[in-house]
C-alpha atoms as a PDB file:
ATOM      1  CA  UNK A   1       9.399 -20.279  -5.294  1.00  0.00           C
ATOM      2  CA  UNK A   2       5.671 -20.302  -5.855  1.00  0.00           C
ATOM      3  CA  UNK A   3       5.619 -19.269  -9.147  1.00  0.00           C
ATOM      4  CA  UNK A   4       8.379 -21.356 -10.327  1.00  0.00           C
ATOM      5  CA  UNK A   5       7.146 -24.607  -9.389  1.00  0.00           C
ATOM      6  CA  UNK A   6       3.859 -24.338 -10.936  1.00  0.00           C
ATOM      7  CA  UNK A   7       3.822 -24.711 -14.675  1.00  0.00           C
ATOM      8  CA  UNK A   8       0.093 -22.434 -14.749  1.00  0.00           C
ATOM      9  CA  UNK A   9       2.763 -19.604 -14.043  1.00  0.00           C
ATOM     10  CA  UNK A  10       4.673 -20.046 -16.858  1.00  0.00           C
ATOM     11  CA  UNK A  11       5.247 -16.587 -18.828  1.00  0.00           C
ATOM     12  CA  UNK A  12       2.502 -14.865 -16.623  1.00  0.00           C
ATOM     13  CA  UNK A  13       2.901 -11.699 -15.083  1.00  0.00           C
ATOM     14  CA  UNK A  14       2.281 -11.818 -12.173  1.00  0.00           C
ATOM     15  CA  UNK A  15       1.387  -9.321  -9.101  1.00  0.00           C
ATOM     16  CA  UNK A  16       2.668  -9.363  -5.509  1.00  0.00           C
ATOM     17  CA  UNK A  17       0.244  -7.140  -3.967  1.00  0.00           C
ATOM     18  CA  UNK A  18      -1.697  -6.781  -0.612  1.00  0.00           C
ATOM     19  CA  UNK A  19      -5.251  -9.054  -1.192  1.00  0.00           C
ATOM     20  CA  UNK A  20      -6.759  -5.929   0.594  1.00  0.00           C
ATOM     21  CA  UNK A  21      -5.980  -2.767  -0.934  1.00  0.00           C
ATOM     22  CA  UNK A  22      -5.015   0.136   1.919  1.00  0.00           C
ATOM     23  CA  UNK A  23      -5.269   3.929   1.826  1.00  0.00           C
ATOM     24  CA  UNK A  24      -1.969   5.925   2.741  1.00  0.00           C
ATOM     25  CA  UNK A  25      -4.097   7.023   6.025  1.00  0.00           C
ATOM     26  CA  UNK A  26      -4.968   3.278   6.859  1.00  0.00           C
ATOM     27  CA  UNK A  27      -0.995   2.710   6.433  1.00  0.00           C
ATOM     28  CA  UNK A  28       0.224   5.751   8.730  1.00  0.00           C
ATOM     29  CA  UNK A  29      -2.744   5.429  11.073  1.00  0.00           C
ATOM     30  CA  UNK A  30      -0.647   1.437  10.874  1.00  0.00           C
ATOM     31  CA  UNK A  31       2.558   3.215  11.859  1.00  0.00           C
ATOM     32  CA  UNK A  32       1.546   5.908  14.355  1.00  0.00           C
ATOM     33  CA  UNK A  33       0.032   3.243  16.057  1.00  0.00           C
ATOM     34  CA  UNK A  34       2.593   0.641  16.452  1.00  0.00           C
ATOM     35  CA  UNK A  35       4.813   3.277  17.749  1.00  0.00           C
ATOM     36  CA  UNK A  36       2.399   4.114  20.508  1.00  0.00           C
ATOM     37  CA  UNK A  37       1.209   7.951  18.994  1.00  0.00           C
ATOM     38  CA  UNK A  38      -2.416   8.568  17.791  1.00  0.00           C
ATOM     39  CA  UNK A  39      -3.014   8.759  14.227  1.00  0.00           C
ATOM     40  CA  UNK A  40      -3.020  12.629  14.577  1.00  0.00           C
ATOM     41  CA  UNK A  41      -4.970  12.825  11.170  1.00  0.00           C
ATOM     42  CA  UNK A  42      -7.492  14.747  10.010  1.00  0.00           C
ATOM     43  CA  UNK A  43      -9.358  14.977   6.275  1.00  0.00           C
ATOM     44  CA  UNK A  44      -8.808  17.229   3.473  1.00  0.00           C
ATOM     45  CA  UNK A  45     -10.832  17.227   0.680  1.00  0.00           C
ATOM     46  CA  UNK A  46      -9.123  15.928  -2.408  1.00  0.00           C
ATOM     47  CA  UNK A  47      -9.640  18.631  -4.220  1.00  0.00           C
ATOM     48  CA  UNK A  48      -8.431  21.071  -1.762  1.00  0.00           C
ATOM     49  CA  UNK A  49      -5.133  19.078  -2.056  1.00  0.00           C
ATOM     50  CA  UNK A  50      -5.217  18.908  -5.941  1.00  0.00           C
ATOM     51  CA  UNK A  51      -5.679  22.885  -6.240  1.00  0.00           C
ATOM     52  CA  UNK A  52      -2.830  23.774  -3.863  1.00  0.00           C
ATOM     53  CA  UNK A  53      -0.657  21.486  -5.912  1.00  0.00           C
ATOM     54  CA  UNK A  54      -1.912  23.355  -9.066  1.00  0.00           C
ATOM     55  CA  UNK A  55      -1.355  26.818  -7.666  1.00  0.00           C
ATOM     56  CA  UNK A  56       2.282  26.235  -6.585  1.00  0.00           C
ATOM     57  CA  UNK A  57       2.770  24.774 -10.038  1.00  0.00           C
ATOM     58  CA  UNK A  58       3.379  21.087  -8.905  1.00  0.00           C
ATOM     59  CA  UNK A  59       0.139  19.115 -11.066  1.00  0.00           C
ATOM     60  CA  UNK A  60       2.403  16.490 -12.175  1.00  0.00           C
ATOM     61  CA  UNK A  61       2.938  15.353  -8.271  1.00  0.00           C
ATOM     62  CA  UNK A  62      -1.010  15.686  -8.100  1.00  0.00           C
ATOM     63  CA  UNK A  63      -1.097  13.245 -11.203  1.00  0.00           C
ATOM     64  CA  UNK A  64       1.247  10.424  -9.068  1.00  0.00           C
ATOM     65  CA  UNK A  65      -0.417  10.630  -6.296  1.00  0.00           C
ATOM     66  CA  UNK A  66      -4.084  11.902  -6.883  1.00  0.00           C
ATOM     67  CA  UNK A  67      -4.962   8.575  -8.051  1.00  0.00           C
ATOM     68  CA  UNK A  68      -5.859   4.989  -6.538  1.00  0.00           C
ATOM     69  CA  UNK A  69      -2.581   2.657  -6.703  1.00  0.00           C
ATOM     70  CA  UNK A  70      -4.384  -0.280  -6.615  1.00  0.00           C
ATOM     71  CA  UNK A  71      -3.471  -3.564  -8.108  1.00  0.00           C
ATOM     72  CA  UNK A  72      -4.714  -6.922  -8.827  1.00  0.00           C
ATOM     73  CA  UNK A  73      -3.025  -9.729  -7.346  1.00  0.00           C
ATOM     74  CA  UNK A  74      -5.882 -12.337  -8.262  1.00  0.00           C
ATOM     75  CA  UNK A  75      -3.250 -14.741 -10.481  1.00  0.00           C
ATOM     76  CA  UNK A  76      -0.736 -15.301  -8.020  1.00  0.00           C
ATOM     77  CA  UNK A  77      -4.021 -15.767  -5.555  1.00  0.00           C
ATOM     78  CA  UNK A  78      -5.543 -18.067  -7.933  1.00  0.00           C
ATOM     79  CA  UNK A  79      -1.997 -20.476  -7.942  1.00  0.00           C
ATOM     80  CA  UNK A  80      -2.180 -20.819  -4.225  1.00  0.00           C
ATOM     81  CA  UNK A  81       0.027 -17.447  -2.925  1.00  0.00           C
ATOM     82  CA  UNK A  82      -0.723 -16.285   0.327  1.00  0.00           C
ATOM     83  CA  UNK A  83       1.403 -13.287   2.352  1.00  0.00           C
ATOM     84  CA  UNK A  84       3.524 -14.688   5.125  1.00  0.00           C
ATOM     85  CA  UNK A  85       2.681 -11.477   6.715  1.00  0.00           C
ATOM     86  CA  UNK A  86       0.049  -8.889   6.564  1.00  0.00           C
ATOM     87  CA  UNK A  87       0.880  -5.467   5.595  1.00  0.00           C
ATOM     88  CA  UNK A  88      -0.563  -4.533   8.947  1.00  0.00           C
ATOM     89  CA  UNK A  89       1.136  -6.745  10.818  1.00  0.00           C
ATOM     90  CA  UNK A  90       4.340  -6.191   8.378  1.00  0.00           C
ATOM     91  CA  UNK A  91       4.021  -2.446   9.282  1.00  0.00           C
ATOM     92  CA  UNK A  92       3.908  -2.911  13.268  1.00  0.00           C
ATOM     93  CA  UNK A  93       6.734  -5.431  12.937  1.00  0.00           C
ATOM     94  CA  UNK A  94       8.885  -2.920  11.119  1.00  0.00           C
ATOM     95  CA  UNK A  95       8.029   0.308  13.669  1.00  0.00           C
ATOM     96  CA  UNK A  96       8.942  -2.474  16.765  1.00  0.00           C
ATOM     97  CA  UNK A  97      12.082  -3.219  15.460  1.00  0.00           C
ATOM     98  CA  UNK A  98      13.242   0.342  14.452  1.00  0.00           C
ATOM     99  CA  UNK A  99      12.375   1.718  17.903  1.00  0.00           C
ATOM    100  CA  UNK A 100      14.330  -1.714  19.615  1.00  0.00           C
END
């Protein structure tokens, strides 16, 4: 509704995206923890990752997710857009309810 009530949106694109970007570890630690487990993660070098995928002959899935997925939401900030929820507290709300 945001962005069509405010004529500085008019034939913008315009990003919906988390203010502050998260890693995919940040996001399961997120959903281990909501439902009560420990994040039961440990690190592996990217490139240990990248030359598995290569040996088993799977770079394009290295390509897709290799790579930061990180966008810019600074318009739709700049107009007055704000999250009703965080992505953290979107994420616990979403474990809660599929364990109810």
């Amino acid at each position: 509704m945001l962005s069509l009530a405010s004529p500085t949106t008019l034939n913008e694109t315009l990003v919906v995206a988390d203010p502050e970007p998260m890693s995919i570890a940040v996001i399961i630690t997120c959903l281990r923890t909501a439902a009560g487990q420990p994040a039961g993660l440990f690190p592996v070098p990217a490139g240990v990752i990248a030359g598995l995928l290569r040996l088993t002959g799977r770079t394009s899935l290295w390509d897709r997710i290799g790579r930061d997925l990180v966008v810019d939401p600074a318009k739709l900030l700049a107009v007055g857009w704000k999250p009703s929820v965080t992505t953290r507290g979107g994420l616990r709300a979403m474990v809660e309810k599929s364990q109810a």
